[in-house]
Structures are given as C-alpha cells and as structure tokens.
C-alpha atoms as a PDB file:
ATOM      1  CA  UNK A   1     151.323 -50.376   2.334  1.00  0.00           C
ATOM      2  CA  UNK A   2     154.586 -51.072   0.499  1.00  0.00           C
ATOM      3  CA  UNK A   3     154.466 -53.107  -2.733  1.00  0.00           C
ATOM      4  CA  UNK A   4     156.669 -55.642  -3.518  1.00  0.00           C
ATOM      5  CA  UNK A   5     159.673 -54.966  -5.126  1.00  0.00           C
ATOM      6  CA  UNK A   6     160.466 -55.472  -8.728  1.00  0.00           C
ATOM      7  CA  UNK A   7     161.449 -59.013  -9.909  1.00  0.00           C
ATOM      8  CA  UNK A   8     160.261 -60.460  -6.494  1.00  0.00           C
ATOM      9  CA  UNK A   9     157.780 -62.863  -6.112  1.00  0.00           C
ATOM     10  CA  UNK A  10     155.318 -63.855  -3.189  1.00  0.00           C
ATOM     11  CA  UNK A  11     156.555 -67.442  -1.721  1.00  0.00           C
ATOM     12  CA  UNK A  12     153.534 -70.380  -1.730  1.00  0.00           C
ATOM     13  CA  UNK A  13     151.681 -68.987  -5.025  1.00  0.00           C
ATOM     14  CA  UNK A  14     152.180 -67.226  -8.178  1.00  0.00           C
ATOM     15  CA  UNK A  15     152.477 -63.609  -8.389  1.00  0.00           C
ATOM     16  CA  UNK A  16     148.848 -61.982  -8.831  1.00  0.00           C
ATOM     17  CA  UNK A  17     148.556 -60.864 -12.252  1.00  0.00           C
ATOM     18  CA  UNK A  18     148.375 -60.477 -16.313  1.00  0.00           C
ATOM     19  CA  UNK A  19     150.818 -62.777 -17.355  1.00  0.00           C
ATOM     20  CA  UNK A  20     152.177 -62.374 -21.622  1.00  0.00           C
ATOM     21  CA  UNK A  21     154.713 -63.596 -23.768  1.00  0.00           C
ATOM     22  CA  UNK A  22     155.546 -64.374 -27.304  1.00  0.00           C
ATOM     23  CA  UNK A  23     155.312 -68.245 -27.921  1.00  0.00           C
ATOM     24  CA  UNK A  24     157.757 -70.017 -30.064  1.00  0.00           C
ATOM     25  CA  UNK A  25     155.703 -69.801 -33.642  1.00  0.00           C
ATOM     26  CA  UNK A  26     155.512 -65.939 -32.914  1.00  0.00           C
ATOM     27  CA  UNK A  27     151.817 -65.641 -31.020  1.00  0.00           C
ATOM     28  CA  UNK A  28     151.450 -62.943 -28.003  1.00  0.00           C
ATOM     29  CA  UNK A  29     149.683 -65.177 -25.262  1.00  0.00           C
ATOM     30  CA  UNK A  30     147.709 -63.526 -22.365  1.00  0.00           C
ATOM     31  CA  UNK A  31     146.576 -65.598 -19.000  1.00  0.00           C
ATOM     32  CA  UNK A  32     145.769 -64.614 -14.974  1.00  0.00           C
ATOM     33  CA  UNK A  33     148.574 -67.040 -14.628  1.00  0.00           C
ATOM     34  CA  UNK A  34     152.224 -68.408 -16.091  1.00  0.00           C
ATOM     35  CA  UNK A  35     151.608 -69.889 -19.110  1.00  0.00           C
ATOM     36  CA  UNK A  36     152.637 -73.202 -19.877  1.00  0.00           C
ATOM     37  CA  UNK A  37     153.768 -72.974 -23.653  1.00  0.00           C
ATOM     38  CA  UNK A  38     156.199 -69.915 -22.905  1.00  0.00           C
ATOM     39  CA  UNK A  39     157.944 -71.938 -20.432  1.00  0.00           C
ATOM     40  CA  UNK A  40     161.428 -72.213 -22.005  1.00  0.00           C
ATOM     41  CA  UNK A  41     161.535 -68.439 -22.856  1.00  0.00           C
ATOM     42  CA  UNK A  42     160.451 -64.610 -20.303  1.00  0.00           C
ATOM     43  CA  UNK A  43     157.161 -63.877 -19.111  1.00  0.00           C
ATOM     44  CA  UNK A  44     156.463 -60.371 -18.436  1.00  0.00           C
ATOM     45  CA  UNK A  45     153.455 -59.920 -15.367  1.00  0.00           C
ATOM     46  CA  UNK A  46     151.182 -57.188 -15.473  1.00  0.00           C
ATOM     47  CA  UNK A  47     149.241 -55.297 -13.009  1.00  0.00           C
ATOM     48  CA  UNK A  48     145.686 -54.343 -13.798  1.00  0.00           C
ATOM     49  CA  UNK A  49     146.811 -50.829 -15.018  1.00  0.00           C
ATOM     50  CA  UNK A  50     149.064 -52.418 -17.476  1.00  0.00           C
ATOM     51  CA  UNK A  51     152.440 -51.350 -16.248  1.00  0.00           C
ATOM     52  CA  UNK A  52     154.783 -54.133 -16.208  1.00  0.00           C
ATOM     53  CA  UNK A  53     155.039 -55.222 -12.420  1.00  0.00           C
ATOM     54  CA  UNK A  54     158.112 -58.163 -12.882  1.00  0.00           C
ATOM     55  CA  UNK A  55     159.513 -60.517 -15.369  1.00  0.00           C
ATOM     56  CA  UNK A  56     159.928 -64.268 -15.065  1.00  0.00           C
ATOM     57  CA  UNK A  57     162.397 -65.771 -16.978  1.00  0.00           C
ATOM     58  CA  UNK A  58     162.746 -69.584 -18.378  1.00  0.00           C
ATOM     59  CA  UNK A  59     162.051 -72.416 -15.897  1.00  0.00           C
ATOM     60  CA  UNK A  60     163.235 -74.804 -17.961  1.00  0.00           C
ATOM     61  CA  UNK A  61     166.897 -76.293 -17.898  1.00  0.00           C
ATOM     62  CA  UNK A  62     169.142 -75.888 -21.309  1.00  0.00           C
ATOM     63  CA  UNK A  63     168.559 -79.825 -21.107  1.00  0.00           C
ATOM     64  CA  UNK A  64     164.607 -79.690 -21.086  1.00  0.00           C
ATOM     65  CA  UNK A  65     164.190 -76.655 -23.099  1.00  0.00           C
ATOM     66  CA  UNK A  66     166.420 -78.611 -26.068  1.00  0.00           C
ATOM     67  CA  UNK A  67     163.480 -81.503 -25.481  1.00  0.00           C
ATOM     68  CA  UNK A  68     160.203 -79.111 -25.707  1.00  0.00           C
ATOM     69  CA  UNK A  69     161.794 -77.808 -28.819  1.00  0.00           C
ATOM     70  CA  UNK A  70     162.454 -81.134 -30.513  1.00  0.00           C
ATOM     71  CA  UNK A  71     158.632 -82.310 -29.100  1.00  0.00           C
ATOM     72  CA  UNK A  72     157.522 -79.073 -30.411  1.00  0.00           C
ATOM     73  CA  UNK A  73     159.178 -79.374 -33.857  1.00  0.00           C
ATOM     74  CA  UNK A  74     157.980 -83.169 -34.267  1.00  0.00           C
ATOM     75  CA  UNK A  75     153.859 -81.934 -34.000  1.00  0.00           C
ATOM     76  CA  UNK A  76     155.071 -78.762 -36.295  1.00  0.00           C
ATOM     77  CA  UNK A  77     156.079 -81.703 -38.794  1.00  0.00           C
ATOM     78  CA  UNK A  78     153.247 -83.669 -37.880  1.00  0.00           C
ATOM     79  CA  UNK A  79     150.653 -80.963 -38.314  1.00  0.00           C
ATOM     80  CA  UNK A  80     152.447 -80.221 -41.564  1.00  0.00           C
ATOM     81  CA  UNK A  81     152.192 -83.689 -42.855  1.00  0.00           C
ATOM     82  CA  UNK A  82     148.815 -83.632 -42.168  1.00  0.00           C
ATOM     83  CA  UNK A  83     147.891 -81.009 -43.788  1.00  0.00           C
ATOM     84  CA  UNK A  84     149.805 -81.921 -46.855  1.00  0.00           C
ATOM     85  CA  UNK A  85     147.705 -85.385 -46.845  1.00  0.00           C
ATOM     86  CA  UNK A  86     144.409 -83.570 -46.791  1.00  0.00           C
ATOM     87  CA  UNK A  87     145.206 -81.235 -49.734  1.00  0.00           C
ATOM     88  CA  UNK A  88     146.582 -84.170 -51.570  1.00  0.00           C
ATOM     89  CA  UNK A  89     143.366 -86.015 -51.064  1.00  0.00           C
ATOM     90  CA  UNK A  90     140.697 -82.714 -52.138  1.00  0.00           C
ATOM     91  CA  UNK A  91     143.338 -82.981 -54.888  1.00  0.00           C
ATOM     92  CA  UNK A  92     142.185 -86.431 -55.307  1.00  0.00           C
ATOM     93  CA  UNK A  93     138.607 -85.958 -55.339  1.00  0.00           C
ATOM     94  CA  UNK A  94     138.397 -83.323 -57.322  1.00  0.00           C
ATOM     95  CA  UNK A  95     140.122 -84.943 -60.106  1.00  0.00           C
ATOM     96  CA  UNK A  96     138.112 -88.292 -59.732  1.00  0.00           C
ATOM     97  CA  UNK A  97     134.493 -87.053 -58.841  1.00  0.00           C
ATOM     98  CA  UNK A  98     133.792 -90.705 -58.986  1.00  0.00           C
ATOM     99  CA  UNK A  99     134.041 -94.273 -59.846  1.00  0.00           C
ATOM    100  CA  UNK A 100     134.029 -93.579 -63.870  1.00  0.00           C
ATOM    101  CA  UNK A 101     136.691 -91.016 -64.114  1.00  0.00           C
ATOM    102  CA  UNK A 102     138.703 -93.092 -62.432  1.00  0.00           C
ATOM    103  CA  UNK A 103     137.820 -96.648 -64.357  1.00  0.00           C
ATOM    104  CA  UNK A 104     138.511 -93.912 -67.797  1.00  0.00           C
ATOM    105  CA  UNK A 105     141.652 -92.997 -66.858  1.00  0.00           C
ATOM    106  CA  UNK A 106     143.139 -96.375 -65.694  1.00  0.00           C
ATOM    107  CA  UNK A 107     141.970 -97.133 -68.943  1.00  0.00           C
ATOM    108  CA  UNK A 108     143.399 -94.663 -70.492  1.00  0.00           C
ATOM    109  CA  UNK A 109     146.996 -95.735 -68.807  1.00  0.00           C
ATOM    110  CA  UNK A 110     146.704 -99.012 -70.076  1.00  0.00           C
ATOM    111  CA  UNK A 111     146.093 -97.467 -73.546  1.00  0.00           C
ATOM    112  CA  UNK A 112     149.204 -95.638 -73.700  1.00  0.00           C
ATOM    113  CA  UNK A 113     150.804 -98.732 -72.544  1.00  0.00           C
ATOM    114  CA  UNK A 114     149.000-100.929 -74.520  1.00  0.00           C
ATOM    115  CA  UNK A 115     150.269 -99.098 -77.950  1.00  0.00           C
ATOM    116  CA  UNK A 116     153.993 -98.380 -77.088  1.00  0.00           C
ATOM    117  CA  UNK A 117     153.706-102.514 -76.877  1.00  0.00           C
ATOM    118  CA  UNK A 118     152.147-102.956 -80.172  1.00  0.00           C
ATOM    119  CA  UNK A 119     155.387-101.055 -82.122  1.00  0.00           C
ATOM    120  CA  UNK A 120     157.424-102.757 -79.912  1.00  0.00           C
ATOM    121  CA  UNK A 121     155.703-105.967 -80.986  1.00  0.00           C
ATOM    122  CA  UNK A 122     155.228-104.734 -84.846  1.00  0.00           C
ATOM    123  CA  UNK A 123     159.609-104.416 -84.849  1.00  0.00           C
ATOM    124  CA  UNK A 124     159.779-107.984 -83.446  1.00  0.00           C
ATOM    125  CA  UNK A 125     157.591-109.334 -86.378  1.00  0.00           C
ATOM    126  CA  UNK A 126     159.703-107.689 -88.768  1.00  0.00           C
ATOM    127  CA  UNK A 127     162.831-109.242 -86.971  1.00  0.00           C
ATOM    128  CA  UNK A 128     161.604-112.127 -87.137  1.00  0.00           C
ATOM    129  CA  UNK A 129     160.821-111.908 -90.888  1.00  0.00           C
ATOM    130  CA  UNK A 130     164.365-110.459 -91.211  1.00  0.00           C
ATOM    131  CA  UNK A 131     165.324-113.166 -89.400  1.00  0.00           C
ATOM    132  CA  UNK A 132     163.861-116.074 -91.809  1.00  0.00           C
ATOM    133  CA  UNK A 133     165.413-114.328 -94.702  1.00  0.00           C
ATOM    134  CA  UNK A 134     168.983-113.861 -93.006  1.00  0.00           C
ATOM    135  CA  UNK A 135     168.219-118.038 -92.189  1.00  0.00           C
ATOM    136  CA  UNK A 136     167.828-118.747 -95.697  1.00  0.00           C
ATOM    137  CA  UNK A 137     171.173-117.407 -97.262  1.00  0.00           C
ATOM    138  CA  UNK A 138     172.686-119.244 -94.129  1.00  0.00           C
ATOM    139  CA  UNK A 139     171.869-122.536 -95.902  1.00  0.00           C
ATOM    140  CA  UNK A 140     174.555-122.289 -98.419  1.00  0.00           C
ATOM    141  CA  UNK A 141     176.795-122.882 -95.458  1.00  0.00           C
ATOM    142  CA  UNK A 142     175.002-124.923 -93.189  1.00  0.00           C
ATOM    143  CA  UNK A 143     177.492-127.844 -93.127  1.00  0.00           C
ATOM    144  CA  UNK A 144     180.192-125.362 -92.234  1.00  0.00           C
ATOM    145  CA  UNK A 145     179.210-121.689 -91.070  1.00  0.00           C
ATOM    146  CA  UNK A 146     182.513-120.808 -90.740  1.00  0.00           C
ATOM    147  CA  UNK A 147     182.596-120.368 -94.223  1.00  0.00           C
ATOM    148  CA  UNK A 148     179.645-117.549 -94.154  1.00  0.00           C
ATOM    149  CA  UNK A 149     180.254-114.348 -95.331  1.00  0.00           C
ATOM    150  CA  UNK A 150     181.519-112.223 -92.202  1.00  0.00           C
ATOM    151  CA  UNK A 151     178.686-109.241 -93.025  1.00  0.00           C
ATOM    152  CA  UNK A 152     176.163-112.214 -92.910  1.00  0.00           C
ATOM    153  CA  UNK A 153     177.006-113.587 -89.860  1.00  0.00           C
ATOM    154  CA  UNK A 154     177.258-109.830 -88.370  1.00  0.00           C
ATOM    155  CA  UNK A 155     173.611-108.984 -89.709  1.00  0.00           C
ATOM    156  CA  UNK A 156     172.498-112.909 -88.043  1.00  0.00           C
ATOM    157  CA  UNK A 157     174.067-111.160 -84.595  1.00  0.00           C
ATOM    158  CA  UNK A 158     172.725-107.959 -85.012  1.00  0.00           C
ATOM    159  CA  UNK A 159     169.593-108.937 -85.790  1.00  0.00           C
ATOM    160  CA  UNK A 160     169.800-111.040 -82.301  1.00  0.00           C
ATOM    161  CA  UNK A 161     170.706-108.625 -80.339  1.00  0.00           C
ATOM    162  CA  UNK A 162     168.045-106.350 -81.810  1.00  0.00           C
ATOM    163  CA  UNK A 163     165.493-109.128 -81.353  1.00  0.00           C
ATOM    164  CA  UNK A 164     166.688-109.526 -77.348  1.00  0.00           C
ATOM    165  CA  UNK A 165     166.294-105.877 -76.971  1.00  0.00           C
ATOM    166  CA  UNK A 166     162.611-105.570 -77.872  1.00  0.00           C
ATOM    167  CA  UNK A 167     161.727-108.835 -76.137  1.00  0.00           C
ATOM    168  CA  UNK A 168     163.098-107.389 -73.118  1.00  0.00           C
ATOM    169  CA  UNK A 169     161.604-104.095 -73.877  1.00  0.00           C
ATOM    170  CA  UNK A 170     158.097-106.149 -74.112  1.00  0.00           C
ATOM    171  CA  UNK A 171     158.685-107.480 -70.910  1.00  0.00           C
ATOM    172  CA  UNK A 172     159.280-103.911 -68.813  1.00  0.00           C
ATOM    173  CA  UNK A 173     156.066-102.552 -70.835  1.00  0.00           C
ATOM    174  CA  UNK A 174     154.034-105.431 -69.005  1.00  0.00           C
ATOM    175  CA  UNK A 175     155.845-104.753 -65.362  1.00  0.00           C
ATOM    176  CA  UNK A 176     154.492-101.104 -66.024  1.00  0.00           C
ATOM    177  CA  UNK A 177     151.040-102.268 -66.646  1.00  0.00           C
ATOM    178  CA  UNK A 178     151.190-103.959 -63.395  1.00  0.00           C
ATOM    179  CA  UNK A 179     152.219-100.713 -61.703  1.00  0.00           C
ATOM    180  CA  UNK A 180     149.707 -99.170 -63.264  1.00  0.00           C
ATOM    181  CA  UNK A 181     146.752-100.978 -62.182  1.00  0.00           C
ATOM    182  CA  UNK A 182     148.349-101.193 -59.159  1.00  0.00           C
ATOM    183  CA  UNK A 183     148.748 -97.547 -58.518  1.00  0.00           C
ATOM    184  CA  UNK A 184     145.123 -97.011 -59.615  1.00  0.00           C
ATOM    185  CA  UNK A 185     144.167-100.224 -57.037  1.00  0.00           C
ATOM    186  CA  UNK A 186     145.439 -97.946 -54.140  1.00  0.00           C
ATOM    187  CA  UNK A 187     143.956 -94.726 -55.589  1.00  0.00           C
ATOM    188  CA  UNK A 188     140.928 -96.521 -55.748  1.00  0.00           C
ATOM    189  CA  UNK A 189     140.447 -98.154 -51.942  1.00  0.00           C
ATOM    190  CA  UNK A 190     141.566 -94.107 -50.921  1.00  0.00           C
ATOM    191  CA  UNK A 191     138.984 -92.390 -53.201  1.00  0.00           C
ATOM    192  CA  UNK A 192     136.111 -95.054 -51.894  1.00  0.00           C
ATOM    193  CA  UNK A 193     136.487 -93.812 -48.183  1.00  0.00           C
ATOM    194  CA  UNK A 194     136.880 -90.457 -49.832  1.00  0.00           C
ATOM    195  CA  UNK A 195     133.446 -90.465 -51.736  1.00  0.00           C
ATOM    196  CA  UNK A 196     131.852 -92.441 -48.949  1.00  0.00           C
ATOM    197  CA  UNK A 197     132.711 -89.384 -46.234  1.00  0.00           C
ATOM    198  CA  UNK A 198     131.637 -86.910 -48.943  1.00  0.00           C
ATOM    199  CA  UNK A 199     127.911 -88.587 -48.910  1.00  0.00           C
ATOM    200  CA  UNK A 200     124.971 -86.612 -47.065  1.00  0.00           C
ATOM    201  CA  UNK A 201     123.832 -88.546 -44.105  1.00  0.00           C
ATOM    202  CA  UNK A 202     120.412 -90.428 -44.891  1.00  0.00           C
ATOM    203  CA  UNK A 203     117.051 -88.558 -43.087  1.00  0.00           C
ATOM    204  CA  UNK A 204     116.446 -90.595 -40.052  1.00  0.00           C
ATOM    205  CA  UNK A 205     113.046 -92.228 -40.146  1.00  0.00           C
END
C-alpha cells in the first residue's frame, strides 16, 4: 500500500505519530500528538522507527504568535518574581530565627539613631550656651544694635543659623526613627506568618 507523501497530512485527524519540538525556553518536547506549547514555531512527526515522516510548521498568525510570546514572557516574569520573593523571605528567616533577634536588632536601630541625636543635641546645648554669652556683650547696645560691632552681630547670625541647622537635623533623626520601627513593623507581620508556616503540625489526638 502506498504511504502518504511527505509533508501531507490525512484530512479529519492528526497525522499518526511521534510528534517533537524545541519549546521557546530551549526544552525538546515529545507527545502521540501536536503539542500545544510549540505552536508558534515547527513540529517534526515521527514514525515508530524514528525517521522523520513530515514537518508541521507554526499555526499561529504573526498577530497571535506576538501575543503567546508577550503571555509567555509575563509568567517568565511572574515565575521570576516569585522566586525572588521566596529567597528574600528564607533570607528573612534565617536572619531572624525569631521574635528576639528581631526585637534586638530594632533595638539596635534605634540605638544608632538614638546616639547620632544625642551629639546632635550635645552641639545645640553648647549653642545655646554660646548663645547666652554672645546675648550678654549684646547689652552694651541694646538701645541701639546698630551700633554693635559687625563681627558680633556676624557670630549672633552664625550662631543662628548653626542653631537652625541642628534643630532641623534633630527633627530628620526622629522621621528616621519612625521609618525604622516602621520598617521593622512590616518585617515583623511577614516573619510571624513566616515562623507560624515553619511550625510542625500538632499530633492529632
């Protein structure tokens, strides 16, 4: 009986056959039928001695192959955010075992915070004493400051502008103890489901 030419295929079903092909991340695929993810690119069909009986080529349109590339590339990024999330979170865990680590080292933060404040704070006292002194020559020429020497009244502005810097300084070191805490408020509700899946399942009675 005469077998069907090459590159034909029998109408109302598809050819009889091993169908392969290489998908789109690189993979060599083998099925009894067309497969599905090497749709947009040739299939070659076997016959059960191996030889290579016909090849299909794309049934896609330029159109539809564009759109399983872009779906395709979206659950590449997908799967790649996801597994970026999970190594961030054994990361996680295996820095902060637990609760304690985790209270220690907010505390810790807060520490470092706590003492870049307290020179900050230790200038502004001796500003402030600066300040008093700078106050005191300026009463010689209280009823007319005009008449103050110009190096005083540059020290007075100096010392102002000095005094405005550290205040404000003060004030950003408190905005980062907020960020702080709340940093290690979201590390915290994240490391409680964390811990929580990481518990053995209690006996059943």
């Amino acid at each position: 009986m005469a077998g069907t030419p090459a590159g034909a295929q029998p109408s109302g079903s598809p050819t009889a056959g091993i169908y392969t092909c290489v998908n789109a991340q690189g993979r060599r695929l083998t099925a009894d039928r067309p497969i599905a993810e090497c749709v947009d690119r040739e299939q070659r069909v076997l016959g059960p001695s191996g030889t290579e009986r016909q090849r299909l080529g794309p049934t896609l349109t330029d159109q539809e192959r564009a759109a399983l590339e872009a779906q395709r590339r979206k659950e590449a990024e997908e799967r790649a955010r996801i597994a970026d999330e999970r190594r961030r979170e054994r990361v996680l865990v295996a820095r902060y075992p637990d609760q304690a680590s985790h209270d220690a080292e907010r505390a810790a933060a807060i520490q470092q915070v706590n003492e870049v404040t307290a020179v900050a704070e230790k200038r502004v006292a001796d500003l402030q004493r600066q300040r008093k002194a700078l106050d005191t020559e300026m009463e010689f020429y209280r009823r007319d400051p005009s008449k103050a020497p110009m190096l005083l009244r540059r020290q007075i502005a100096e010392q102002e502008d000095a005094l405005a810097e550290q205040q404000r300084f003060i004030a950003g070191q408190e905005q980062e103890k907020r960020r702080v805490h709340q940093r290690f408020d979201a590390e915290l509700v994240q490391l409680k489901s964390l811990w929580a899946g990481q518990r053995p399942a209690m006996p059943s009675q």
